[in-house]
ModelCIF file with pLDDT and N, C-alpha, C, O atoms, coordinates in Angstrom:
data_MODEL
#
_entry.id   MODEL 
#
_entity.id                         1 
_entity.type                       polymer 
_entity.pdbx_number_of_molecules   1 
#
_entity_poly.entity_id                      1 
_entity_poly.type                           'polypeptide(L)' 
_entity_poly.nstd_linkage                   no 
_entity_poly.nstd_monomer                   no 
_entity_poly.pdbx_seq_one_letter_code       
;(UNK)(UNK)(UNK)(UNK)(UNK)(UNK)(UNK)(UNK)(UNK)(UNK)(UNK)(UNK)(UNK)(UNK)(UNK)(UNK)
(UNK)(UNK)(UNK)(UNK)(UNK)(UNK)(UNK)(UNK)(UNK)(UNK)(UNK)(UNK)(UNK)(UNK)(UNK)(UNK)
(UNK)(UNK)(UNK)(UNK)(UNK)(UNK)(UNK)(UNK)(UNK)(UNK)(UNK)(UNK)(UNK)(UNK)(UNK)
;
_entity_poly.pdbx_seq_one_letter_code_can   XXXXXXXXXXXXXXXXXXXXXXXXXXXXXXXXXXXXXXXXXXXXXXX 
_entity_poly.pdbx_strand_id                 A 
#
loop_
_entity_poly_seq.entity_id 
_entity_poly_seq.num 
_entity_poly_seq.mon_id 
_entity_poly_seq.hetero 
1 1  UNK n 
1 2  UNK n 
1 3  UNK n 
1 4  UNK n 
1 5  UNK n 
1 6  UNK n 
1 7  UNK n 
1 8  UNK n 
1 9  UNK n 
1 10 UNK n 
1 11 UNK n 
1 12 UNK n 
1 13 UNK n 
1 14 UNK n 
1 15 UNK n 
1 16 UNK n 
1 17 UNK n 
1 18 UNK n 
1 19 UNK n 
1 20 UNK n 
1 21 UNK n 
1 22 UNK n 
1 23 UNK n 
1 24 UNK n 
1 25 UNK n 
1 26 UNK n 
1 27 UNK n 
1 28 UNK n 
1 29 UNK n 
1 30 UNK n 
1 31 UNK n 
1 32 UNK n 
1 33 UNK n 
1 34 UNK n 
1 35 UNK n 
1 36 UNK n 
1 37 UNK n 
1 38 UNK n 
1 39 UNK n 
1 40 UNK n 
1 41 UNK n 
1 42 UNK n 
1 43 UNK n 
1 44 UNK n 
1 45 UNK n 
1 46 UNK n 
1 47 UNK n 
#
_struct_asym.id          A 
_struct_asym.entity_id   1 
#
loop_
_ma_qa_metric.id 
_ma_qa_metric.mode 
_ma_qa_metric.name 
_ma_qa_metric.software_group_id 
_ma_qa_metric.type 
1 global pLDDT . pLDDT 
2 local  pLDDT . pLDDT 
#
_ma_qa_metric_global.metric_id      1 
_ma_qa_metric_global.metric_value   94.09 
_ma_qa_metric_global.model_id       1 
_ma_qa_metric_global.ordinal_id     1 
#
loop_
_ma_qa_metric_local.label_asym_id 
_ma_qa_metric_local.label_comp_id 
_ma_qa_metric_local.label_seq_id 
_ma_qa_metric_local.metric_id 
_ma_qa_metric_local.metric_value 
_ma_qa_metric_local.model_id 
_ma_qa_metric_local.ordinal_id 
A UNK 1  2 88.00 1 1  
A UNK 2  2 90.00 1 2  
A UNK 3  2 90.00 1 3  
A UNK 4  2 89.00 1 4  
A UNK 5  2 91.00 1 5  
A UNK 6  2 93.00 1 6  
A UNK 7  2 90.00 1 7  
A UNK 8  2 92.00 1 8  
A UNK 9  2 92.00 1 9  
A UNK 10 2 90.00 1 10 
A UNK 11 2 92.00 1 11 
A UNK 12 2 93.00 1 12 
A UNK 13 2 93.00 1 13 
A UNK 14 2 94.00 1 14 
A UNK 15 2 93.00 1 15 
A UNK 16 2 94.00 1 16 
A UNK 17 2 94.00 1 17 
A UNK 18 2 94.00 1 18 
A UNK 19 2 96.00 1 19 
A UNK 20 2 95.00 1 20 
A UNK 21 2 96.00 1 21 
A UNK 22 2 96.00 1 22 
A UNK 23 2 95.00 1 23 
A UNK 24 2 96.00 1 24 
A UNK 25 2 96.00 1 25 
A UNK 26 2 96.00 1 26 
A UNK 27 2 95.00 1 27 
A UNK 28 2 94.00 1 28 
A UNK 29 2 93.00 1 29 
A UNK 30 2 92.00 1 30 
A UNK 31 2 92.00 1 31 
A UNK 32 2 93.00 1 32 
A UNK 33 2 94.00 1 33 
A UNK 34 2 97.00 1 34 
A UNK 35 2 96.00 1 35 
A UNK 36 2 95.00 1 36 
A UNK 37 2 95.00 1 37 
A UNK 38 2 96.00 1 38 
A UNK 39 2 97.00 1 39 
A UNK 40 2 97.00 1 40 
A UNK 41 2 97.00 1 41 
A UNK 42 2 98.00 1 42 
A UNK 43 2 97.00 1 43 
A UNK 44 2 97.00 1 44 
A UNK 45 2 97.00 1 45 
A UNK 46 2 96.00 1 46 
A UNK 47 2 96.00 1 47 
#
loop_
_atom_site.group_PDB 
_atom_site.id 
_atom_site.type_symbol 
_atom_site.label_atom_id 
_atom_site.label_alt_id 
_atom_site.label_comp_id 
_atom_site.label_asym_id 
_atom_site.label_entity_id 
_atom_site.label_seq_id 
_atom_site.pdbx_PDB_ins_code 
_atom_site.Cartn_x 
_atom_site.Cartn_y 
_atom_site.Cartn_z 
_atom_site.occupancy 
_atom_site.B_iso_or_equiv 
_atom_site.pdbx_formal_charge 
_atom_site.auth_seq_id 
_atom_site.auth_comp_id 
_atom_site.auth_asym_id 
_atom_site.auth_atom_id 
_atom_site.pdbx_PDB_model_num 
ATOM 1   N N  . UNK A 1 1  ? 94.192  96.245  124.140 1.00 88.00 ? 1  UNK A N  1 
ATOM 2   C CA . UNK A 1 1  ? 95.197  97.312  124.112 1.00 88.00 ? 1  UNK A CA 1 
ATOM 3   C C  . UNK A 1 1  ? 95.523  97.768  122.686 1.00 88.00 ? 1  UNK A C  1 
ATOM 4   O O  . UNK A 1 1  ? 95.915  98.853  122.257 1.00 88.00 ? 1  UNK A O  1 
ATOM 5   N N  . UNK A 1 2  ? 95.231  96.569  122.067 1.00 90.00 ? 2  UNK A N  1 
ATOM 6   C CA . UNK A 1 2  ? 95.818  97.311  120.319 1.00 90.00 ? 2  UNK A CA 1 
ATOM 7   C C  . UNK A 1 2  ? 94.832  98.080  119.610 1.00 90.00 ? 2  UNK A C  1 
ATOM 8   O O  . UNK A 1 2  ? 95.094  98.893  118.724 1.00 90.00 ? 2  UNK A O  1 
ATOM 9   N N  . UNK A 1 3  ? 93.646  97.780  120.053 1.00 90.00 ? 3  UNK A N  1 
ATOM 10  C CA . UNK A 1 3  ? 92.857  98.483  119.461 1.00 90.00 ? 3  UNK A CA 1 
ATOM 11  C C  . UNK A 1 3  ? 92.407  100.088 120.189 1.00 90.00 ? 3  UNK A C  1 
ATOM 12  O O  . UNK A 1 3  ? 91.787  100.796 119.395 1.00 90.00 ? 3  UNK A O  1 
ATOM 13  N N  . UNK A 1 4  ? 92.564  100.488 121.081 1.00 89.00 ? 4  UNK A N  1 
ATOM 14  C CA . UNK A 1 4  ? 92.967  101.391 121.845 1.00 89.00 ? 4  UNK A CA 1 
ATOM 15  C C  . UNK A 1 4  ? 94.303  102.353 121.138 1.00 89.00 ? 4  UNK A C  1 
ATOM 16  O O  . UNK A 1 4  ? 94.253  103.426 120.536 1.00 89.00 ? 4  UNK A O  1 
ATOM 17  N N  . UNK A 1 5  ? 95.241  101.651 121.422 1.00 91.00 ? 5  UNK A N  1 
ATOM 18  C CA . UNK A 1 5  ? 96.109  102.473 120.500 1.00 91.00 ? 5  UNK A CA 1 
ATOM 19  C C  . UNK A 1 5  ? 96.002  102.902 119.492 1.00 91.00 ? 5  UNK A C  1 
ATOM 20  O O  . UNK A 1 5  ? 96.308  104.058 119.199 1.00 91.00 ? 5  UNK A O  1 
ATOM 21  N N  . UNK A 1 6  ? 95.309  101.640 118.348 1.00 93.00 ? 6  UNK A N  1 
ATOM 22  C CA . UNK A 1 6  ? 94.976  102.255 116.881 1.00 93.00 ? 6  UNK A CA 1 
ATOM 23  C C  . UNK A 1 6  ? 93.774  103.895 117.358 1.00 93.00 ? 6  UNK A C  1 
ATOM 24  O O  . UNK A 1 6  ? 93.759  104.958 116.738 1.00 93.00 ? 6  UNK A O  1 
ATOM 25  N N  . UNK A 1 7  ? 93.209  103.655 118.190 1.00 90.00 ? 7  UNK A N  1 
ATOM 26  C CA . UNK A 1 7  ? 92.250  104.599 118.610 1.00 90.00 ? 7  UNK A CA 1 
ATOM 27  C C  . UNK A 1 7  ? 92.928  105.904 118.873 1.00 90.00 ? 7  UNK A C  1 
ATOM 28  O O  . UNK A 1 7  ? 92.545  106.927 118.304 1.00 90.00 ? 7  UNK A O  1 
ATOM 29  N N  . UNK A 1 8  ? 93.916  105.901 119.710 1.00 92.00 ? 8  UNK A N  1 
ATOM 30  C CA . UNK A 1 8  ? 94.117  107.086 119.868 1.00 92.00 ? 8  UNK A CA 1 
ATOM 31  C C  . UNK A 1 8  ? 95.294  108.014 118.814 1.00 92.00 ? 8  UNK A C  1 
ATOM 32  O O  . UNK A 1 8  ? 95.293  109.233 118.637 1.00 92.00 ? 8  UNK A O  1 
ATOM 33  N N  . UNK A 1 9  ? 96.507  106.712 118.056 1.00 92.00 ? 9  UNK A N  1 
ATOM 34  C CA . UNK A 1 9  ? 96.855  107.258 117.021 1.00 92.00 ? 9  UNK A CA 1 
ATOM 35  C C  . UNK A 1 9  ? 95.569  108.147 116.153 1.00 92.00 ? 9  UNK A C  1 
ATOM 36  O O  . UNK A 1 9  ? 95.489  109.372 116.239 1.00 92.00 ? 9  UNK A O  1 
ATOM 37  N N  . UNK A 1 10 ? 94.911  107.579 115.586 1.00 90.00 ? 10 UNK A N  1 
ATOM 38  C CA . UNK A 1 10 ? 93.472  108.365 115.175 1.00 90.00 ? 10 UNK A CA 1 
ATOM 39  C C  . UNK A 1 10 ? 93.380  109.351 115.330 1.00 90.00 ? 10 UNK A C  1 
ATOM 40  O O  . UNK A 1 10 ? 93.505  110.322 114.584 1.00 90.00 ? 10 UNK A O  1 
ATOM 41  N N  . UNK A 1 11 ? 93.002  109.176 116.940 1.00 92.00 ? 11 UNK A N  1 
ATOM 42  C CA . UNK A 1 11 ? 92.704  110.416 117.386 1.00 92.00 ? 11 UNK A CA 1 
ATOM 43  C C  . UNK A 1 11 ? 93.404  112.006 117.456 1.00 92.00 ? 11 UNK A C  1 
ATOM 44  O O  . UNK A 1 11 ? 92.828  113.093 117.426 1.00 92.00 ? 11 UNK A O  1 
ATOM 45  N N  . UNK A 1 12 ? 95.209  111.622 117.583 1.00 93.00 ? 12 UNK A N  1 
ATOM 46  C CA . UNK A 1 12 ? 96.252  112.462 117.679 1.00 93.00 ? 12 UNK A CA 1 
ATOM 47  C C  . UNK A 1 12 ? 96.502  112.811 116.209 1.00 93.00 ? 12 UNK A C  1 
ATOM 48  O O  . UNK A 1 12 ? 97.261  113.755 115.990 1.00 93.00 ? 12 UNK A O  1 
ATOM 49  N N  . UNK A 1 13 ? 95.787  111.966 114.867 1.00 93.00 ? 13 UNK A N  1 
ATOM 50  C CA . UNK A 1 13 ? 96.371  111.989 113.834 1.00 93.00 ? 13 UNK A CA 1 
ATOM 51  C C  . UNK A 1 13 ? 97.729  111.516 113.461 1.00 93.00 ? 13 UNK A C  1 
ATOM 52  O O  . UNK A 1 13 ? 98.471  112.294 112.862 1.00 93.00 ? 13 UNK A O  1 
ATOM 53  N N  . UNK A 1 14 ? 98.135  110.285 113.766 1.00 94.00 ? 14 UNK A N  1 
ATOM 54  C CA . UNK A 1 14 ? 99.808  109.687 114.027 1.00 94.00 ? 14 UNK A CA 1 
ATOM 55  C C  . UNK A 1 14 ? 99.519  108.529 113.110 1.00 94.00 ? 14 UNK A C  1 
ATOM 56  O O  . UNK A 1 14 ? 98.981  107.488 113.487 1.00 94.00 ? 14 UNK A O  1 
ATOM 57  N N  . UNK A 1 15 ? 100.030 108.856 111.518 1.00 93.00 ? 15 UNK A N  1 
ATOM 58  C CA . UNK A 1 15 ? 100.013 108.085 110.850 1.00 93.00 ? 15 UNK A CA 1 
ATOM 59  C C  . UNK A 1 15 ? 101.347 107.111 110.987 1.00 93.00 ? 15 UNK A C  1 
ATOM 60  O O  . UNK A 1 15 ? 102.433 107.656 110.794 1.00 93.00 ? 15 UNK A O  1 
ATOM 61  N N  . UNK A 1 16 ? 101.318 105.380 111.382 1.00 94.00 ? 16 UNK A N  1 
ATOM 62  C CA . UNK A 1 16 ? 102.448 104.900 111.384 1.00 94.00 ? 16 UNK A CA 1 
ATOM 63  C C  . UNK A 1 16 ? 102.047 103.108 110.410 1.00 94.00 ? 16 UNK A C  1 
ATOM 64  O O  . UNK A 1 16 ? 102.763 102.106 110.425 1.00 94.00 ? 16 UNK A O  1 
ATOM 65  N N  . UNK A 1 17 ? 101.141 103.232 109.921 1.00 94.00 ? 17 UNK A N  1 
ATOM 66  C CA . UNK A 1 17 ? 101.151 102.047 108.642 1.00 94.00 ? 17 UNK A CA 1 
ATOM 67  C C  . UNK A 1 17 ? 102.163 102.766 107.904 1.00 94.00 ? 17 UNK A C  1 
ATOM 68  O O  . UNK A 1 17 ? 102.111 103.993 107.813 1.00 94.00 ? 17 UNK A O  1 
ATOM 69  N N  . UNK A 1 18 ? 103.210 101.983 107.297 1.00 94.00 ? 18 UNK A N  1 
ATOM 70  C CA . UNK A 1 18 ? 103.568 101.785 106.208 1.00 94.00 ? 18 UNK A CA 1 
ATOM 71  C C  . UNK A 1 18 ? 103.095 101.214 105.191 1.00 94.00 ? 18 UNK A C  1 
ATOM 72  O O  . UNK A 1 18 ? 102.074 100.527 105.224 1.00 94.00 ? 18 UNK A O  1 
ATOM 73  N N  . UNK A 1 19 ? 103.910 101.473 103.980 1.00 96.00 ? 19 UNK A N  1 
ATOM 74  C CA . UNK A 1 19 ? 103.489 100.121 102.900 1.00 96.00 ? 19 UNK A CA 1 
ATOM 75  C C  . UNK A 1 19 ? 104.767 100.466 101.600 1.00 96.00 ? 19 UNK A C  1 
ATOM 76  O O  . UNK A 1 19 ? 105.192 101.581 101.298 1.00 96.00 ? 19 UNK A O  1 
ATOM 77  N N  . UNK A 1 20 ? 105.129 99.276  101.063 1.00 95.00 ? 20 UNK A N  1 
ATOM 78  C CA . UNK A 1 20 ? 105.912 99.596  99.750  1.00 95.00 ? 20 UNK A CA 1 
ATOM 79  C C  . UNK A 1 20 ? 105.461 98.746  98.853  1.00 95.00 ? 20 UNK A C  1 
ATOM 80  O O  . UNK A 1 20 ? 105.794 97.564  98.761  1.00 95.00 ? 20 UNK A O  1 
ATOM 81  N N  . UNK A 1 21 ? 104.388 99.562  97.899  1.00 96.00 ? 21 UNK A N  1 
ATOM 82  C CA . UNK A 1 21 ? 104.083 98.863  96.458  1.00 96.00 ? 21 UNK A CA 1 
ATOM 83  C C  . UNK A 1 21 ? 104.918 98.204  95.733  1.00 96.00 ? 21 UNK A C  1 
ATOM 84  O O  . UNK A 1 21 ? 104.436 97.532  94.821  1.00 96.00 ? 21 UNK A O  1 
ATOM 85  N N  . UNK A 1 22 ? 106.251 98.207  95.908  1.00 96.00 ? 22 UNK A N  1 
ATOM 86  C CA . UNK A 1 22 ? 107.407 98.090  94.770  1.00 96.00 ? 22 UNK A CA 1 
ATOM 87  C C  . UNK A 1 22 ? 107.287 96.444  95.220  1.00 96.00 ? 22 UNK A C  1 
ATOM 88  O O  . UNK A 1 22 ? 106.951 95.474  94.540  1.00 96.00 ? 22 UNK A O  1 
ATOM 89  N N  . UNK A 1 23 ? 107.739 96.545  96.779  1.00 95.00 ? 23 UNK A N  1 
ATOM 90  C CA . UNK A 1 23 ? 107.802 95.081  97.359  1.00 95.00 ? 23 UNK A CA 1 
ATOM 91  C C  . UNK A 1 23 ? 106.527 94.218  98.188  1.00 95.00 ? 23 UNK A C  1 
ATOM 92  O O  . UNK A 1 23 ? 106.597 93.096  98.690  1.00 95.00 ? 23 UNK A O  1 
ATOM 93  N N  . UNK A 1 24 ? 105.394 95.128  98.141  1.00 96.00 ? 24 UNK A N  1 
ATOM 94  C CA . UNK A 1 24 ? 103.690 94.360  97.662  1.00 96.00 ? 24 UNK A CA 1 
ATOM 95  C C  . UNK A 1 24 ? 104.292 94.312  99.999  1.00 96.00 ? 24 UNK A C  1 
ATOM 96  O O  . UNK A 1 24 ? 104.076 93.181  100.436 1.00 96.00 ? 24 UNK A O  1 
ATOM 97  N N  . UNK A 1 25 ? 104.736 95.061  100.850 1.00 96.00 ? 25 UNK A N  1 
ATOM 98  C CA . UNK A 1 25 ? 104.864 94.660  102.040 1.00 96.00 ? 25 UNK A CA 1 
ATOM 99  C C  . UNK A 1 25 ? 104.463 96.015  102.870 1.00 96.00 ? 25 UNK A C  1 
ATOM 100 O O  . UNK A 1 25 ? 104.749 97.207  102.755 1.00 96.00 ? 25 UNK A O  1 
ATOM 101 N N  . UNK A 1 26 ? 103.466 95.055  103.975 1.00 96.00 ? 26 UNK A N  1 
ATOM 102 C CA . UNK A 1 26 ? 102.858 96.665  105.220 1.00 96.00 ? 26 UNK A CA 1 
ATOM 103 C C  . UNK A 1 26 ? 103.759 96.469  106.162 1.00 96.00 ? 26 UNK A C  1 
ATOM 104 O O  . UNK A 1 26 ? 103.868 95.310  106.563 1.00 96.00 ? 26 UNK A O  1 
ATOM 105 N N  . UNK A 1 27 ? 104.328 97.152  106.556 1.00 95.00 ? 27 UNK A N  1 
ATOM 106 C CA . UNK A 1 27 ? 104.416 97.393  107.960 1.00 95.00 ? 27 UNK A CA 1 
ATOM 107 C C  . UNK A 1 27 ? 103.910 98.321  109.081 1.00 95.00 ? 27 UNK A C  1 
ATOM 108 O O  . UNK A 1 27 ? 103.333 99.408  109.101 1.00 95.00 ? 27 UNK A O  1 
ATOM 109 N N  . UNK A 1 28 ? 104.378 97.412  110.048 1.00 94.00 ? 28 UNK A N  1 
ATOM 110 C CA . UNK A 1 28 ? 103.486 98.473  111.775 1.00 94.00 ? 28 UNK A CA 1 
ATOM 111 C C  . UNK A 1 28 ? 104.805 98.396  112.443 1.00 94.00 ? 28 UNK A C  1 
ATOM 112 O O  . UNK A 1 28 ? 105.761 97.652  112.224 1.00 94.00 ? 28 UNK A O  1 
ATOM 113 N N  . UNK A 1 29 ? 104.671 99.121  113.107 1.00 93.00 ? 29 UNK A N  1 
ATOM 114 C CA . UNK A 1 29 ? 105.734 99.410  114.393 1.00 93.00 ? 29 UNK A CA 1 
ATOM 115 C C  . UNK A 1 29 ? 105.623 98.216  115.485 1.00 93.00 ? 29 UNK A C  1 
ATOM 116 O O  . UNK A 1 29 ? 104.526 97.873  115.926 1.00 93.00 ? 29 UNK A O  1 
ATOM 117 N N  . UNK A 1 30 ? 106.896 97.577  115.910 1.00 92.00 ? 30 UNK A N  1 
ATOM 118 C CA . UNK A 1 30 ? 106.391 96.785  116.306 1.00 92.00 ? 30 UNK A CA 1 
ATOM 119 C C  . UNK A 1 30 ? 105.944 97.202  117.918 1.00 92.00 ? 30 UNK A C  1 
ATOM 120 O O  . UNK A 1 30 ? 105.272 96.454  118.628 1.00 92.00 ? 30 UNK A O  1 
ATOM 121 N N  . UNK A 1 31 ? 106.321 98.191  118.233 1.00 92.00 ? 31 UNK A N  1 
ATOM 122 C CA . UNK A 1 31 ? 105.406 98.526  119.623 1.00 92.00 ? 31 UNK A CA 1 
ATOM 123 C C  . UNK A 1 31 ? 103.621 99.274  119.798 1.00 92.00 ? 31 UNK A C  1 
ATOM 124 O O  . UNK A 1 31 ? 102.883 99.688  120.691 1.00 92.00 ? 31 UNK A O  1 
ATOM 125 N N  . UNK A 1 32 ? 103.616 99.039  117.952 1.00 93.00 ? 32 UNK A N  1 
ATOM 126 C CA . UNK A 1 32 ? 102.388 99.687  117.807 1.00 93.00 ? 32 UNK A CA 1 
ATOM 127 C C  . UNK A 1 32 ? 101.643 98.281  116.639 1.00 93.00 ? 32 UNK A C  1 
ATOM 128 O O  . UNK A 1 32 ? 101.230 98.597  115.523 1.00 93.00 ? 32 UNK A O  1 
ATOM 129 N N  . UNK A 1 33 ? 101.590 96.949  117.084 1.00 94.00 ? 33 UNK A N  1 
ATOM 130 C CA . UNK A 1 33 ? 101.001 95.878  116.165 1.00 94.00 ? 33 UNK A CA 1 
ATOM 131 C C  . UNK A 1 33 ? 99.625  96.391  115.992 1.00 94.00 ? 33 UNK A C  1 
ATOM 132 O O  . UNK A 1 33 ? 99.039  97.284  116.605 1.00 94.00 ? 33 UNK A O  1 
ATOM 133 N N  . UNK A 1 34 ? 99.160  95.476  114.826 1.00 97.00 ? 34 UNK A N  1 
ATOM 134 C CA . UNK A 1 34 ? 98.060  95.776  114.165 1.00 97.00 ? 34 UNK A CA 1 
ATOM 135 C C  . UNK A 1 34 ? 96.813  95.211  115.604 1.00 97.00 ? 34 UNK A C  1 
ATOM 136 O O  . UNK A 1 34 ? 97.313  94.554  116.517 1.00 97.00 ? 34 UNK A O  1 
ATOM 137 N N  . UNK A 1 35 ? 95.815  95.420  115.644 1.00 96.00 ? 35 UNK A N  1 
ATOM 138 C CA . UNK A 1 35 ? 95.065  94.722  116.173 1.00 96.00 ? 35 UNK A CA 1 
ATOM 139 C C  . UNK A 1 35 ? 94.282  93.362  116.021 1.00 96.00 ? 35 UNK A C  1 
ATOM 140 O O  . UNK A 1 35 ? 93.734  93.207  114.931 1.00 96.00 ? 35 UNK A O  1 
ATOM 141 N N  . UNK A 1 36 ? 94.175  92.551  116.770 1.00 95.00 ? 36 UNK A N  1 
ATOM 142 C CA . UNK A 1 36 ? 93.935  91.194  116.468 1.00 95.00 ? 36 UNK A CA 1 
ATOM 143 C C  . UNK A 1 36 ? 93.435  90.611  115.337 1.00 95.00 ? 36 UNK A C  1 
ATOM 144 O O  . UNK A 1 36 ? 93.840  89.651  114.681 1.00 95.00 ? 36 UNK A O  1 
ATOM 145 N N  . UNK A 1 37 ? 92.519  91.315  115.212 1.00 95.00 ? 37 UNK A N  1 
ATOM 146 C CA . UNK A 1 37 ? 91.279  91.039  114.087 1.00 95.00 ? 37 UNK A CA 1 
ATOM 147 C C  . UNK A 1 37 ? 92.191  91.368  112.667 1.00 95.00 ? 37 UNK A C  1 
ATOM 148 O O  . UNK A 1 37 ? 92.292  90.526  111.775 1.00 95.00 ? 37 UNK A O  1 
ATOM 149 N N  . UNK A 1 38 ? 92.693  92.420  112.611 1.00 96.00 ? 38 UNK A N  1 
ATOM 150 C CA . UNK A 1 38 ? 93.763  93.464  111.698 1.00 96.00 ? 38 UNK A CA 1 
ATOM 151 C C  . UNK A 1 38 ? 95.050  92.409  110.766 1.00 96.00 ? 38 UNK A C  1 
ATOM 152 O O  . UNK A 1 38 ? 95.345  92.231  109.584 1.00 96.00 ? 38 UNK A O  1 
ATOM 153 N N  . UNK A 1 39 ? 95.566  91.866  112.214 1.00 97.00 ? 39 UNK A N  1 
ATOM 154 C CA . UNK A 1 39 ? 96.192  91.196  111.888 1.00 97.00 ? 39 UNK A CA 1 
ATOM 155 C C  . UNK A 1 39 ? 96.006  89.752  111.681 1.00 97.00 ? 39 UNK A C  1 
ATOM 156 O O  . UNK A 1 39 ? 96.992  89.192  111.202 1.00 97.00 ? 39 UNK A O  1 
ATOM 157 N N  . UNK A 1 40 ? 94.984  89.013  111.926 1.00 97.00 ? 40 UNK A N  1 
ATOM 158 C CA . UNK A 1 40 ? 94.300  87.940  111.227 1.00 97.00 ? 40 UNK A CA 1 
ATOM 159 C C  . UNK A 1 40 ? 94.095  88.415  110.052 1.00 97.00 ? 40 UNK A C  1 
ATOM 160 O O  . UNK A 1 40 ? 94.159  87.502  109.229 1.00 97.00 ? 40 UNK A O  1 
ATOM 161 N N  . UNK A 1 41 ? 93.803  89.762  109.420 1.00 97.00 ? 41 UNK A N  1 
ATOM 162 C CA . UNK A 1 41 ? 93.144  89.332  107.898 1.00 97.00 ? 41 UNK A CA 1 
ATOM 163 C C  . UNK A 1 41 ? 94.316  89.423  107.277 1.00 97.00 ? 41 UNK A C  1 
ATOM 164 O O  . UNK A 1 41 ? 94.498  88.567  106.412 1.00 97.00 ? 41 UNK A O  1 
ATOM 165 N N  . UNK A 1 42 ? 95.341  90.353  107.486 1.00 98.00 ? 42 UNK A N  1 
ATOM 166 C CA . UNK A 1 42 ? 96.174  90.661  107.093 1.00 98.00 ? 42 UNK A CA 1 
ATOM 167 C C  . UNK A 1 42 ? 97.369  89.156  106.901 1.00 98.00 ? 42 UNK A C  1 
ATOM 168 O O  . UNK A 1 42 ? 98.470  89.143  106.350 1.00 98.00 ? 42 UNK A O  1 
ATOM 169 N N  . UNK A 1 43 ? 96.947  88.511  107.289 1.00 97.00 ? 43 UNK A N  1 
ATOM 170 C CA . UNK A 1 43 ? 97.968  86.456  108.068 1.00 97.00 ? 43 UNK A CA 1 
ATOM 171 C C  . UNK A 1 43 ? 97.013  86.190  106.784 1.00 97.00 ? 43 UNK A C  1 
ATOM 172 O O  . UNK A 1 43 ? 97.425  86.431  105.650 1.00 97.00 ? 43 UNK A O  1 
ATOM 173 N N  . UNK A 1 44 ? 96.093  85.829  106.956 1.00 97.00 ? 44 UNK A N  1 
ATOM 174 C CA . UNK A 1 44 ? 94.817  85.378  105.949 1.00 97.00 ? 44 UNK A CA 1 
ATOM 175 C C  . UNK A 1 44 ? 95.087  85.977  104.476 1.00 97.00 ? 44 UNK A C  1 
ATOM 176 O O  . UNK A 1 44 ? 95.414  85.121  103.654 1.00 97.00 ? 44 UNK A O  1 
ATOM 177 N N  . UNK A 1 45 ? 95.001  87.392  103.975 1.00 97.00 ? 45 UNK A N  1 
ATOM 178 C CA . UNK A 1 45 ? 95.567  87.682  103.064 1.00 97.00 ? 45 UNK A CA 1 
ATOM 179 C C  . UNK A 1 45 ? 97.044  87.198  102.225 1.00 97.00 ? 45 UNK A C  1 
ATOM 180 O O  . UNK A 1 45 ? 97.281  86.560  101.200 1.00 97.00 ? 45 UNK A O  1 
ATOM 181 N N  . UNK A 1 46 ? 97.715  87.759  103.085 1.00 96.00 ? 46 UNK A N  1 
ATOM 182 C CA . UNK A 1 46 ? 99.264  86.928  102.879 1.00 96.00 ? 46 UNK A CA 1 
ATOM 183 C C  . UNK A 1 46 ? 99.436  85.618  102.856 1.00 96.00 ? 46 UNK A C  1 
ATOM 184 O O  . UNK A 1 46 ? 99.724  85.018  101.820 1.00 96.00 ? 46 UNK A O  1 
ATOM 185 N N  . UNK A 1 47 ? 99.355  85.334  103.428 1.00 96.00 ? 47 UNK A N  1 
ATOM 186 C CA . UNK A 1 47 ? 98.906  83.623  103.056 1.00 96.00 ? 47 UNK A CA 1 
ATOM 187 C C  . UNK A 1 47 ? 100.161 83.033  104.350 1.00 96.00 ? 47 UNK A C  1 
ATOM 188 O O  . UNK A 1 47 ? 100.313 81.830  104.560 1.00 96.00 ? 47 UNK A O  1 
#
């Protein structure tokens, strides 16, 4: 399902990543989470 959604945001053009350089933090909506994989690298990155 999450990756589907990321799909069709895409598709509609519905930019909803955030990000604030100041405080180095992404955010997603939480009715719109990253997709599995997305959010493993993103866990992995962050530590």
């Amino acid at each position: 399902k999450r990756t589907v959604v990321y799909a069709e945001l895409a598709r509609a053009e519905r930019w909803v990543l955030r990000y604030s350089p100041l405080r180095r933090e992404l955010y997603t909506p939480k009715r719109m989470q990253l997709p599995h994989l997305h959010a493993r690298a993103a866990v992995l990155r962050s530590g």
